[in-house]
C-alpha atoms as a PDB file:
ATOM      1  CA  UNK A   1       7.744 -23.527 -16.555  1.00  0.00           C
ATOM      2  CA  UNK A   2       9.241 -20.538 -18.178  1.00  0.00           C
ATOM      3  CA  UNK A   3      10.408 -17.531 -16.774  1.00  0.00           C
ATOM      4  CA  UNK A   4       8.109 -15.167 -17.331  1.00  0.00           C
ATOM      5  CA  UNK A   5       5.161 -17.653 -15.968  1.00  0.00           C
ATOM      6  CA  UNK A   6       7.034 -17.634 -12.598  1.00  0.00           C
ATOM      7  CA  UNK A   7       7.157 -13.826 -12.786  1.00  0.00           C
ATOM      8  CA  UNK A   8       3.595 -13.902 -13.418  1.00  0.00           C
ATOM      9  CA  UNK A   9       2.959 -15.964 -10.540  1.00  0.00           C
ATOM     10  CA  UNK A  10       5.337 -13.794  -8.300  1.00  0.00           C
ATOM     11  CA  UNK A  11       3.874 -10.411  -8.967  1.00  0.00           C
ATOM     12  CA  UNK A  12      -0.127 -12.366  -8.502  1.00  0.00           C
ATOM     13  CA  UNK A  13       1.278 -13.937  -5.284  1.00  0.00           C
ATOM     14  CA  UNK A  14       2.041  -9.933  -4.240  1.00  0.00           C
ATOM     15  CA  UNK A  15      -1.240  -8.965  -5.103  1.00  0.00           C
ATOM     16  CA  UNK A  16      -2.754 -11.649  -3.576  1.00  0.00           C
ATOM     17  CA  UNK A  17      -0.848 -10.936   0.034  1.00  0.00           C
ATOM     18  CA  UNK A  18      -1.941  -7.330  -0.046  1.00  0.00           C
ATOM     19  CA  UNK A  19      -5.397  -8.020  -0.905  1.00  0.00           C
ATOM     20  CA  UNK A  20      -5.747 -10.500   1.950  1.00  0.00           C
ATOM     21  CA  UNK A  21      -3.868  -8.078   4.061  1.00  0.00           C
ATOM     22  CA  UNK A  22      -7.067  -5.706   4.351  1.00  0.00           C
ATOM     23  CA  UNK A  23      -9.256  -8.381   5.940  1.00  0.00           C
ATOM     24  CA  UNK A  24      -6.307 -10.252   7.814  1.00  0.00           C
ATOM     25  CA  UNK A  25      -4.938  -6.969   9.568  1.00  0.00           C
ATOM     26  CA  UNK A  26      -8.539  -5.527   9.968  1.00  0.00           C
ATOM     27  CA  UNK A  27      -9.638  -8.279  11.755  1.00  0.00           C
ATOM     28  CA  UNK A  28      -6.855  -7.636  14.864  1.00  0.00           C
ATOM     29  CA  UNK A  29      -7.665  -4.316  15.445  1.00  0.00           C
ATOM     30  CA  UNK A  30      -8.392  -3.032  17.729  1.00  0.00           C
ATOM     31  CA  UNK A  31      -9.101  -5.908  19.941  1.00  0.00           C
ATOM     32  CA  UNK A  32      -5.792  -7.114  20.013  1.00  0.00           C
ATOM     33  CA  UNK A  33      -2.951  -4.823  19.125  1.00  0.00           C
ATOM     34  CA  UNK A  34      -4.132  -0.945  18.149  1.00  0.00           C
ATOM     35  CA  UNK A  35      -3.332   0.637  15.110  1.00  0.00           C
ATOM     36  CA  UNK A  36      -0.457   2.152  16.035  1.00  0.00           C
ATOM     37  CA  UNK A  37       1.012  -0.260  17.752  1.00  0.00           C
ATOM     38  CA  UNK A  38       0.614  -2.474  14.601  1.00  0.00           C
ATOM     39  CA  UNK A  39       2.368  -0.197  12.492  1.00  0.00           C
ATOM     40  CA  UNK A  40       5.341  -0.222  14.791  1.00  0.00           C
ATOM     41  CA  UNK A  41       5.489  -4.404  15.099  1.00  0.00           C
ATOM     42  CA  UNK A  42       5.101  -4.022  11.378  1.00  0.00           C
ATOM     43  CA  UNK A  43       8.204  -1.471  10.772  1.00  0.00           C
ATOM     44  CA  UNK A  44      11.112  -2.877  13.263  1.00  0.00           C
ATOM     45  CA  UNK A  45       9.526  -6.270  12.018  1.00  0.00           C
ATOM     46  CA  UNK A  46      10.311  -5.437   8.381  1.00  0.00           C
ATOM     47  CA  UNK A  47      13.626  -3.535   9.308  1.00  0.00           C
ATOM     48  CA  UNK A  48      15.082  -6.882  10.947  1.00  0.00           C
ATOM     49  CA  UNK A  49      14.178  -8.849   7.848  1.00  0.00           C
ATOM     50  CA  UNK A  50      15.938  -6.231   5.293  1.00  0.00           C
ATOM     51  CA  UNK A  51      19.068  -5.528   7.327  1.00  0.00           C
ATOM     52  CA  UNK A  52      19.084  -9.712   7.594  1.00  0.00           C
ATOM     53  CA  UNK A  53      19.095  -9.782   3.835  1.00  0.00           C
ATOM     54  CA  UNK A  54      21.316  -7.315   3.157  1.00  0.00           C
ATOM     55  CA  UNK A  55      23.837  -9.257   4.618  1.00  0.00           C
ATOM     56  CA  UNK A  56      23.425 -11.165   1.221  1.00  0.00           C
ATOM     57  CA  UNK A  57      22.817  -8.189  -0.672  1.00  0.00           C
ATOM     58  CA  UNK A  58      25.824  -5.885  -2.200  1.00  0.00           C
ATOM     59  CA  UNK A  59      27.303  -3.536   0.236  1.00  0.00           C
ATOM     60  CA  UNK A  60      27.290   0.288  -0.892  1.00  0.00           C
ATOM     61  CA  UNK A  61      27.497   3.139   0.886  1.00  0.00           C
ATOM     62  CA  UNK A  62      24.658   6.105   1.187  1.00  0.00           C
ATOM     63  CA  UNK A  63      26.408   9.390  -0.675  1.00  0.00           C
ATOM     64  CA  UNK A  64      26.097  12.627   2.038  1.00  0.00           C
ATOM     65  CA  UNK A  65      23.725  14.406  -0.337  1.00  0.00           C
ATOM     66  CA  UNK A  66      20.831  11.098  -0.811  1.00  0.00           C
ATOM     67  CA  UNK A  67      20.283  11.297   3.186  1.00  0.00           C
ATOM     68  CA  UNK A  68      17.476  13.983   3.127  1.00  0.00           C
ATOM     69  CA  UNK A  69      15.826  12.042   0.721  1.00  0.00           C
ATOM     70  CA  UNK A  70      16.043   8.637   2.086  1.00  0.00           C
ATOM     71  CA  UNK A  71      14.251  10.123   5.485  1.00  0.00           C
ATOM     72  CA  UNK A  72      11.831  11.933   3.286  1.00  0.00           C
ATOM     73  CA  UNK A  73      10.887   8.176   1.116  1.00  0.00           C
ATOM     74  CA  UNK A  74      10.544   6.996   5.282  1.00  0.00           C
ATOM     75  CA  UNK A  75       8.745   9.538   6.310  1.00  0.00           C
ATOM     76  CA  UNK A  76       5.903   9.119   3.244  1.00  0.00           C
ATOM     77  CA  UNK A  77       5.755   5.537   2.748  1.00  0.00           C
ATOM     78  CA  UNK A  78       7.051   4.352   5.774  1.00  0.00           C
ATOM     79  CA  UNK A  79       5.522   6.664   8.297  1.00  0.00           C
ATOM     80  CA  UNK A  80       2.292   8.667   7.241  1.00  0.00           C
ATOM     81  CA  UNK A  81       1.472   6.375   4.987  1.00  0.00           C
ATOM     82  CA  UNK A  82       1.097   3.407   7.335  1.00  0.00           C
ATOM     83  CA  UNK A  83      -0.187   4.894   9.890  1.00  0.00           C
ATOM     84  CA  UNK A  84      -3.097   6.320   7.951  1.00  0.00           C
ATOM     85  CA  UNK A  85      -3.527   3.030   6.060  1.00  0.00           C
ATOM     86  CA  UNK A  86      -4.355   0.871   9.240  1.00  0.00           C
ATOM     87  CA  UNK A  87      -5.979   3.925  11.509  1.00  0.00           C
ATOM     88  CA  UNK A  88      -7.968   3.979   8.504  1.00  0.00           C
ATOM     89  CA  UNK A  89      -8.788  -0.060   8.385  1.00  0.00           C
ATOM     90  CA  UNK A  90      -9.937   0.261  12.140  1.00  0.00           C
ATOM     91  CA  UNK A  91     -12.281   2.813  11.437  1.00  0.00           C
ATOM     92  CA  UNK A  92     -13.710   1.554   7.642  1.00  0.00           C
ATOM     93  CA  UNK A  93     -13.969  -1.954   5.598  1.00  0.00           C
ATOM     94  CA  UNK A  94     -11.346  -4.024   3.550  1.00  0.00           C
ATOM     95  CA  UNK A  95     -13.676  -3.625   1.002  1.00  0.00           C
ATOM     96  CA  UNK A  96     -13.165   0.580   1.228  1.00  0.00           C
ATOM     97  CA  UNK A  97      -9.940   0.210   1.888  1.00  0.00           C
ATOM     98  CA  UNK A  98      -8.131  -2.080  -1.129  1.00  0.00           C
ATOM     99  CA  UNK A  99     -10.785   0.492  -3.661  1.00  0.00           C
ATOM    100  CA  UNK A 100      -9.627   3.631  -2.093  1.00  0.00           C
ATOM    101  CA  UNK A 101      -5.782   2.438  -2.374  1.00  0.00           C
ATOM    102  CA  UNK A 102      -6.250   2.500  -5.963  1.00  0.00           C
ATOM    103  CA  UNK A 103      -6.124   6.231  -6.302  1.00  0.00           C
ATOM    104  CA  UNK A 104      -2.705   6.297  -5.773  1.00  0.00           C
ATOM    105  CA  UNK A 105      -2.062   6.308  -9.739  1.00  0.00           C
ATOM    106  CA  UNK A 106      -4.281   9.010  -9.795  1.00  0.00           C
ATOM    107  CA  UNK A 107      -2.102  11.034  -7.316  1.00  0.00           C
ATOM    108  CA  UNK A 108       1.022  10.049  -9.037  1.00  0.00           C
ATOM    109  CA  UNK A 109      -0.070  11.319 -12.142  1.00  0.00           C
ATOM    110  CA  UNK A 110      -1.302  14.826 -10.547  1.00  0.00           C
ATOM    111  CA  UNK A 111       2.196  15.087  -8.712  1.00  0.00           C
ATOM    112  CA  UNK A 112       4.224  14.047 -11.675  1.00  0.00           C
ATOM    113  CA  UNK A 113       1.973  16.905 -13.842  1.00  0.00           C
ATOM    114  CA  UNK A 114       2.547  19.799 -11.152  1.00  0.00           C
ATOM    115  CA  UNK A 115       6.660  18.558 -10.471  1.00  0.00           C
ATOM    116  CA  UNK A 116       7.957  17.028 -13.512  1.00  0.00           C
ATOM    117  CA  UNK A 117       5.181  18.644 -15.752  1.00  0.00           C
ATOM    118  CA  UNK A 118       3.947  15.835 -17.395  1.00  0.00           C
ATOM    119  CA  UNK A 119       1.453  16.400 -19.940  1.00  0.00           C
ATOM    120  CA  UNK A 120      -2.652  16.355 -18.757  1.00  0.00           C
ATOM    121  CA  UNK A 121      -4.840  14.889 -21.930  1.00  0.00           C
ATOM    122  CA  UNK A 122      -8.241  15.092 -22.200  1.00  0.00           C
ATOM    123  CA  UNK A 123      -8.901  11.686 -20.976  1.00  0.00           C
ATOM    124  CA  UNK A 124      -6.453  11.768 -18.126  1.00  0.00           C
ATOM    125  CA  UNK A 125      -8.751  15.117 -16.817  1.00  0.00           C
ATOM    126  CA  UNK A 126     -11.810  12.940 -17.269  1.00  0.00           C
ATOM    127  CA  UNK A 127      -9.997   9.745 -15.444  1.00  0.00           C
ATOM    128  CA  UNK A 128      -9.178  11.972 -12.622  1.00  0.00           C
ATOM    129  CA  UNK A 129     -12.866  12.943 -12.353  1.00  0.00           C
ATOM    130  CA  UNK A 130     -14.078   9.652 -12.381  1.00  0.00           C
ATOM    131  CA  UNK A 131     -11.358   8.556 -10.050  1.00  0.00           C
ATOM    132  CA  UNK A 132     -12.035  10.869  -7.677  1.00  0.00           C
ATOM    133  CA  UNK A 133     -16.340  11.153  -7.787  1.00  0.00           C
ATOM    134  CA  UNK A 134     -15.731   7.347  -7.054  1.00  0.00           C
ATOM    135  CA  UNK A 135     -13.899   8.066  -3.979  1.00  0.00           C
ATOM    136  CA  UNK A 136     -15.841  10.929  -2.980  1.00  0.00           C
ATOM    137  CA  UNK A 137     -18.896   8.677  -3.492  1.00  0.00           C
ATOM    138  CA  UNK A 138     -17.238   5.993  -0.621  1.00  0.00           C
ATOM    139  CA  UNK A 139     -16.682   9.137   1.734  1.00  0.00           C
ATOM    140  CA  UNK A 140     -19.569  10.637   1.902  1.00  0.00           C
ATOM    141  CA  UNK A 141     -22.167   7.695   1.126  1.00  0.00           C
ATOM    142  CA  UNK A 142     -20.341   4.720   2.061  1.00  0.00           C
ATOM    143  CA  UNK A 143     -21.393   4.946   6.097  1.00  0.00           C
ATOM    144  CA  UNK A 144     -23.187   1.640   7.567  1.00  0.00           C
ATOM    145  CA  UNK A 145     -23.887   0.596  10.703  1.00  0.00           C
ATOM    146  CA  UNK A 146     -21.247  -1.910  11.618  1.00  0.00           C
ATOM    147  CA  UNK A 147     -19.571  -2.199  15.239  1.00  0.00           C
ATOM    148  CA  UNK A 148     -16.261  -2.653  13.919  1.00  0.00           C
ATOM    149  CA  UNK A 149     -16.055   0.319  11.822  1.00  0.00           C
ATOM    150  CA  UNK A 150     -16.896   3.110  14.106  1.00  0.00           C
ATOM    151  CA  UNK A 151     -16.508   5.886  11.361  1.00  0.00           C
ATOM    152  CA  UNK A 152     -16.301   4.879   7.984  1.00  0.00           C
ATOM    153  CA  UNK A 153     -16.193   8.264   6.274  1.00  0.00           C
ATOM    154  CA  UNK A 154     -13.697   9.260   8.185  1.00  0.00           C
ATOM    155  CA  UNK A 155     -11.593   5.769   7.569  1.00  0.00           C
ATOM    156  CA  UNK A 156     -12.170   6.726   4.039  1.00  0.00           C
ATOM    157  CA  UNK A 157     -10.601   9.981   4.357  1.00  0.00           C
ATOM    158  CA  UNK A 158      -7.612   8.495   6.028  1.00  0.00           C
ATOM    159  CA  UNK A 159      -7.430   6.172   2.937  1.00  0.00           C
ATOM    160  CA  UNK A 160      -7.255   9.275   1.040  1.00  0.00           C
ATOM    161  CA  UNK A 161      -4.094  10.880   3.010  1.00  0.00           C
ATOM    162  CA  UNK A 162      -2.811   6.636   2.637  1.00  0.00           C
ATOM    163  CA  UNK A 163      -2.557   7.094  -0.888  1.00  0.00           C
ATOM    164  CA  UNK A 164      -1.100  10.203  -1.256  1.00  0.00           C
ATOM    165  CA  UNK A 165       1.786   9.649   0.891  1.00  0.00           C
ATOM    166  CA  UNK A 166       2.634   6.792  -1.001  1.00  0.00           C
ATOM    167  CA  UNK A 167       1.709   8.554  -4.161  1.00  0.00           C
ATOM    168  CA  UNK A 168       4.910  11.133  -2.941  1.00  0.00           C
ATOM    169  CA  UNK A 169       6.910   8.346  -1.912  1.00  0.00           C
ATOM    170  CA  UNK A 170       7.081   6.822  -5.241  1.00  0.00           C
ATOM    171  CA  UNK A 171       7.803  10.239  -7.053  1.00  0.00           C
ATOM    172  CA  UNK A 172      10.618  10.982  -4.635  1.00  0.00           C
ATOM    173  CA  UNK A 173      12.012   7.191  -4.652  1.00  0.00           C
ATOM    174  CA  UNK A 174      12.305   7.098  -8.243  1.00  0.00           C
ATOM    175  CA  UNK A 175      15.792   8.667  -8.631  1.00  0.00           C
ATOM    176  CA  UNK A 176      17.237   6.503  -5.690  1.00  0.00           C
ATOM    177  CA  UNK A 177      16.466   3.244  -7.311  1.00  0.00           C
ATOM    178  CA  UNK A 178      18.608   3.946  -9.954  1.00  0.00           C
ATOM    179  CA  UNK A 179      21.582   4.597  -7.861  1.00  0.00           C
ATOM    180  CA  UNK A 180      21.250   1.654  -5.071  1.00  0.00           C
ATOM    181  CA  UNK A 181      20.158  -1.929  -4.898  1.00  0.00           C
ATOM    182  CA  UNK A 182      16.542  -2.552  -3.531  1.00  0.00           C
ATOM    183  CA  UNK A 183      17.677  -4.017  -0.460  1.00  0.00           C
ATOM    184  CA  UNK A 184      20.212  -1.036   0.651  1.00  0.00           C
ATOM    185  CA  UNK A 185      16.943   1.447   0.292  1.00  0.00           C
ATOM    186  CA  UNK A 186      14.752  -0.627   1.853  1.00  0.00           C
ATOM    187  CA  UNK A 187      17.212  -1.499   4.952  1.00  0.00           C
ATOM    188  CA  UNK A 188      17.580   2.072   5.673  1.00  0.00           C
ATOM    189  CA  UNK A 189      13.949   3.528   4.459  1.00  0.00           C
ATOM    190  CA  UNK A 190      12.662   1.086   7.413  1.00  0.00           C
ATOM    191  CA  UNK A 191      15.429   1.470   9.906  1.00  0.00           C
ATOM    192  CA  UNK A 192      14.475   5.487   9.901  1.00  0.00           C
ATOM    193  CA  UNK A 193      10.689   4.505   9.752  1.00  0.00           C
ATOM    194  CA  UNK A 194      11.434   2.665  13.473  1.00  0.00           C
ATOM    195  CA  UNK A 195      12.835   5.957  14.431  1.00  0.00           C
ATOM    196  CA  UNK A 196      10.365   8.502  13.434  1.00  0.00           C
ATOM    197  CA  UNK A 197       7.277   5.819  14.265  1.00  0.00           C
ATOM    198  CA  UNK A 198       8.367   5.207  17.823  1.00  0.00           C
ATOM    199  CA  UNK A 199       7.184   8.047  19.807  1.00  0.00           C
ATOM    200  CA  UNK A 200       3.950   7.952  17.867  1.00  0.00           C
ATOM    201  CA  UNK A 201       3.523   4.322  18.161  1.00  0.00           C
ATOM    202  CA  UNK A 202       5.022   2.822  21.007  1.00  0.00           C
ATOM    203  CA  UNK A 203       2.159   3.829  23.711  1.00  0.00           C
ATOM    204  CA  UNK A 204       0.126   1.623  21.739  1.00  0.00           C
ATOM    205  CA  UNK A 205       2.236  -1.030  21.242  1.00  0.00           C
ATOM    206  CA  UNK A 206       3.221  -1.249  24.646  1.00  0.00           C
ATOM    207  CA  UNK A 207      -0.748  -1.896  25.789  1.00  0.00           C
ATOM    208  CA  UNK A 208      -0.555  -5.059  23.820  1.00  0.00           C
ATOM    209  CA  UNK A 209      -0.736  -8.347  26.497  1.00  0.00           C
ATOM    210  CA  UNK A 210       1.407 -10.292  24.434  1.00  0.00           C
ATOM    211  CA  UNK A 211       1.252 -13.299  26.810  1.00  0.00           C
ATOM    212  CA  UNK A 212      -2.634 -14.258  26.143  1.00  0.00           C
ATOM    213  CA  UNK A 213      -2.549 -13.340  22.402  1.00  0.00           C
ATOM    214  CA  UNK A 214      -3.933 -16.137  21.126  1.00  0.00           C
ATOM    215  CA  UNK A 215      -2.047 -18.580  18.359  1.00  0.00           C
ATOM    216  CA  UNK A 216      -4.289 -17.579  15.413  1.00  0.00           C
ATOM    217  CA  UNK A 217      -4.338 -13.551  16.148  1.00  0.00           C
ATOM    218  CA  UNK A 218       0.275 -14.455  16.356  1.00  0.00           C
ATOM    219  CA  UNK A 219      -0.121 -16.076  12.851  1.00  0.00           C
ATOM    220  CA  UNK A 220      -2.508 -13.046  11.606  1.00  0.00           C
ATOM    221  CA  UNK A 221       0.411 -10.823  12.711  1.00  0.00           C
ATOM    222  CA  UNK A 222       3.080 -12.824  11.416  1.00  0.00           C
ATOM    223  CA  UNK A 223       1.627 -12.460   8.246  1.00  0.00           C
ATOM    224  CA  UNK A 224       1.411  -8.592   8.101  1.00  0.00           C
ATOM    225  CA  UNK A 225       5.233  -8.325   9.075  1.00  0.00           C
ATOM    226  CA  UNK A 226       7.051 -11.135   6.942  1.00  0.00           C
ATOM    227  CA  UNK A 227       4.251 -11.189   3.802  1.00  0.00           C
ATOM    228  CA  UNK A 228       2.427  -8.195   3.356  1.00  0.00           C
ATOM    229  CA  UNK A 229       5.596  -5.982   4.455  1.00  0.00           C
ATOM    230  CA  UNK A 230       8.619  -7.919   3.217  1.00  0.00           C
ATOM    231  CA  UNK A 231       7.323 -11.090   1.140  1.00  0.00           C
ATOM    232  CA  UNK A 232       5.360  -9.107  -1.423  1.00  0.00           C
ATOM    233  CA  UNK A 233       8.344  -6.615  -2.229  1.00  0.00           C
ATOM    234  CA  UNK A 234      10.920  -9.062  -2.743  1.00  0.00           C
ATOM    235  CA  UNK A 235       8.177 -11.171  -5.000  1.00  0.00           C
ATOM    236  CA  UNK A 236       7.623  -8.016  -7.148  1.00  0.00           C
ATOM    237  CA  UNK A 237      11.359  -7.246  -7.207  1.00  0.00           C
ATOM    238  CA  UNK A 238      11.545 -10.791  -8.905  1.00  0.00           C
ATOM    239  CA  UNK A 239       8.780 -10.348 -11.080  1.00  0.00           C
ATOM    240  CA  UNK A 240      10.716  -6.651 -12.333  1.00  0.00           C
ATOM    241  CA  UNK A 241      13.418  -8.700 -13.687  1.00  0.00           C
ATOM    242  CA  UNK A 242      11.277 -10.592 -15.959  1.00  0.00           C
ATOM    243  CA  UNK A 243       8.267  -8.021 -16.703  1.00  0.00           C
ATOM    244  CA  UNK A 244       8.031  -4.678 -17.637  1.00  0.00           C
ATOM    245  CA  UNK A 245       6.960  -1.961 -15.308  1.00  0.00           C
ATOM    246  CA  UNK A 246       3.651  -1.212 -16.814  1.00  0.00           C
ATOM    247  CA  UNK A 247       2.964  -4.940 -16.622  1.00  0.00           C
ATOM    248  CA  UNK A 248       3.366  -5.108 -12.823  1.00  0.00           C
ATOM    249  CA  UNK A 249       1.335  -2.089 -12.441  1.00  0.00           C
ATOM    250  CA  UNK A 250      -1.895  -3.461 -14.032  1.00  0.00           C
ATOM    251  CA  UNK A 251      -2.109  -5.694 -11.056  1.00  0.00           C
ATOM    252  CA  UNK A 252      -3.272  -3.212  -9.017  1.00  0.00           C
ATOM    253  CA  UNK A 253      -6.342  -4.038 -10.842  1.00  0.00           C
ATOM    254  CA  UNK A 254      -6.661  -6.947  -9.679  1.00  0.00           C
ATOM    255  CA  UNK A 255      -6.207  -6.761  -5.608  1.00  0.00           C
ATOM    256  CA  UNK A 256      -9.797  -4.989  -4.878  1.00  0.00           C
ATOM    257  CA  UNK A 257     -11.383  -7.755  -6.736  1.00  0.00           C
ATOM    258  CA  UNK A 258      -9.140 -10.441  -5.106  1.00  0.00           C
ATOM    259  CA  UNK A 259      -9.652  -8.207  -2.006  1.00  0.00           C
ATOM    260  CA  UNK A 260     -13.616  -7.938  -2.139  1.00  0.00           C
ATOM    261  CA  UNK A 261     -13.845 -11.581  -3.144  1.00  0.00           C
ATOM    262  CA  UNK A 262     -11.746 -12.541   0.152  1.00  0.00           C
ATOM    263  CA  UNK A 263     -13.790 -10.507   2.648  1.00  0.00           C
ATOM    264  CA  UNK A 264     -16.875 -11.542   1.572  1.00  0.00           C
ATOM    265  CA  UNK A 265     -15.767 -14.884   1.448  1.00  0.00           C
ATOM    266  CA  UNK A 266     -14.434 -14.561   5.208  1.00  0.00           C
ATOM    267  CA  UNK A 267     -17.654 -12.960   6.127  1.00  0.00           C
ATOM    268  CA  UNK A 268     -15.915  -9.578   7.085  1.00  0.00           C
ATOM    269  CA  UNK A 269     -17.612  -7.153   4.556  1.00  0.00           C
ATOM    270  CA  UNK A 270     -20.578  -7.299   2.282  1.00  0.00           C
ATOM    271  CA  UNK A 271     -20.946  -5.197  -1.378  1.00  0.00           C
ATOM    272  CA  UNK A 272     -23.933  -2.940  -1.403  1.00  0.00           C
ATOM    273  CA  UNK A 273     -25.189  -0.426  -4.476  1.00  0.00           C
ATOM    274  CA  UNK A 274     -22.742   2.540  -3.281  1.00  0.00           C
ATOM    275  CA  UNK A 275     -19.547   0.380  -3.121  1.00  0.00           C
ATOM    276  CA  UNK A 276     -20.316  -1.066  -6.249  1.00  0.00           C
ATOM    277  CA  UNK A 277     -20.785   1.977  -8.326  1.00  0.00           C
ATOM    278  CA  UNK A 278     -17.945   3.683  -6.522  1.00  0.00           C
ATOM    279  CA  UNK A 279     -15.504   1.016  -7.165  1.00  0.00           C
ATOM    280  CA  UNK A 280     -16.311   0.774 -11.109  1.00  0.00           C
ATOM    281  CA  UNK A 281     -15.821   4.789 -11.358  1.00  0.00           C
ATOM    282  CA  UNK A 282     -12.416   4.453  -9.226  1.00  0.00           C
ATOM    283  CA  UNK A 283     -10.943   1.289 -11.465  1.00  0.00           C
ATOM    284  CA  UNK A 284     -12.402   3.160 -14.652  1.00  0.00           C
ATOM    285  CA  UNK A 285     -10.571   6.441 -13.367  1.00  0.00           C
ATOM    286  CA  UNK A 286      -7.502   4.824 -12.885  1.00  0.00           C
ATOM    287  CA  UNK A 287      -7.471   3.249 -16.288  1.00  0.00           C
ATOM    288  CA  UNK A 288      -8.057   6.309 -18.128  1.00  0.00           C
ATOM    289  CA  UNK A 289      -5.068   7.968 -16.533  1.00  0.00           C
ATOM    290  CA  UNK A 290      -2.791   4.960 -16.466  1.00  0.00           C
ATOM    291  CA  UNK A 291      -3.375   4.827 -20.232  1.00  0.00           C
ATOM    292  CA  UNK A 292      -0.534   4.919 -22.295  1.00  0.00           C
ATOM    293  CA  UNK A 293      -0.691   7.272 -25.063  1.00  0.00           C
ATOM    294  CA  UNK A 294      -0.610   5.337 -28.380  1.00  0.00           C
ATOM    295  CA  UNK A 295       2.326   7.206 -29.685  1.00  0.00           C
ATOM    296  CA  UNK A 296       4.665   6.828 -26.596  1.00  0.00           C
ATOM    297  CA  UNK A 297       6.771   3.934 -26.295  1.00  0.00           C
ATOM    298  CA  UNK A 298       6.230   1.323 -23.141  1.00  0.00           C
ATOM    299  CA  UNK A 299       8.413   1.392 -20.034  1.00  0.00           C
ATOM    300  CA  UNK A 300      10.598  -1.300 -19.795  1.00  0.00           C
END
């Protein structure tokens, strides 16, 4: 098998974790282990696992003046981001949740266009139309009456905030993953995401009766903290060496479909008109500003 084969398989494996991820996590909460509380097993969970590897990773040492910015990359994708991602999932669908996470190129692009003033086409206006009318649409139309998602307009919404946090997170990363290995940012991005999530999350994680947890609801967890969390990053840092940027980025493509194909397979969520024609105008919206102009030359 050649080497870019097994980097195709690593960066589908990644999509394949997160996409599961919206049905596995959602179906914890809130019965077992709040929110909250998740997001903090999920952070100290994922900081133990990076500081273990960095013992195998290259030792460097933060400069003074990349501090402010390493708290600010934990603070948006680390923090806020989480936090609204699963408060979200308890109040919504997987199915909502892996379309609405799909926005986030959207956001990138509008950041990178009001920050680094990067240029805003035709199409790219009418991508971020479509993007957002199909988001809109799952806000204010996607409500159903379903115990286990209490208020799904406002789980949408949360989505929303989800994806631009991360959408600022990867702006402000950028420069830092040029200077340091992966491993050295993520060691530290999660050891300050402990710190700043514990006063908002440890109420909640301390109401969790670990004792009668049962063994399938440990595994569930398990596979939040060491695949979705720390599996799927070090599986698309593997696939980077092989691929090209824009290559790993079209699989966000897929994980909706490979999302929406799970729950409904698990019996967790069901398609209806709305989702349907909300999720074709988000994945369309996202294409149109992803879109490479044909005179530009491909990241590498």
């Amino acid at each position: 098998m050649d080497k870019r084969t097994v980097a195709l398989i690593a960066a589908f494996g990644a999509s394949l974790i997160y996409a599961i991820n919206h049905t596995i996590a959602k179906g914890v909460m809130p019965t077992y282990i709040k929110p909250f509380g998740f997001i903090f097993l999920r952070v100290i969970g994922a900081a133990s696992l990076f500081w273990i590897a960095s013992l195998l990773a290259p030792k460097q040492k933060i400069e003074k003046s990349d501090w402010p910015r390493i708290i600010a990359c934990a603070l948006f994708g680390m923090v806020i981001n989480m936090l609204m991602f699963f408060k979200g999932l308890e109040l919504s669908t997987p199915i909502n949740s892996s379309v609405m996470i799909t926005i986030s190129p959207i956001l990138v692009f509008i950041l990178s266009a009001i920050f680094i003033k990067e240029k805003i086409t035709a199409l790219r206006t009418i991508g971020i139309l479509l993007g957002f009318s199909g988001a809109l649409g799952l806000i204010l139309f996607g409500a159903e009456n379903r115990q286990d998602a209490p208020n799904i307009p406002l789980g949408n919404l949360l989505f929303i905030i989800n994806a631009a946090s991360y959408a600022v997170y990867l702006i402000i990363v950028k420069p830092l993953t040029a200077k340091y290995h992966a491993i050295t940012l993520m060691k530290w991005f999660f050891f300050f995401g402990v710190i700043i999530n514990f006063p908002i999350t440890i109420w909640e994680f301390k109401e969790v009766q670990w004792s009668s947890l049962p063994m399938d609801v440990v595994y569930k967890m398990a596979f939040v903290v060491i695949g979705t969390t720390f599996l799927t990053y070090l599986l698309n840092v593997f696939a980077l060496k092989t691929l090209k940027a824009s290559t790993i980025g079209a699989f966000i493509y897929l994980q909706p479909f490979l999302a929406i194909v799970f729950a409904i397979t698990m019996g967790a969520d069901s398609l209806n008109l709305v989702k349907v024609i909300s999720s074709i105008l988000v994945f369309i919206g996202v294409y149109l500003v992803t879109k490479r102009p044909k005179n530009t030359t491909e990241d590498l």
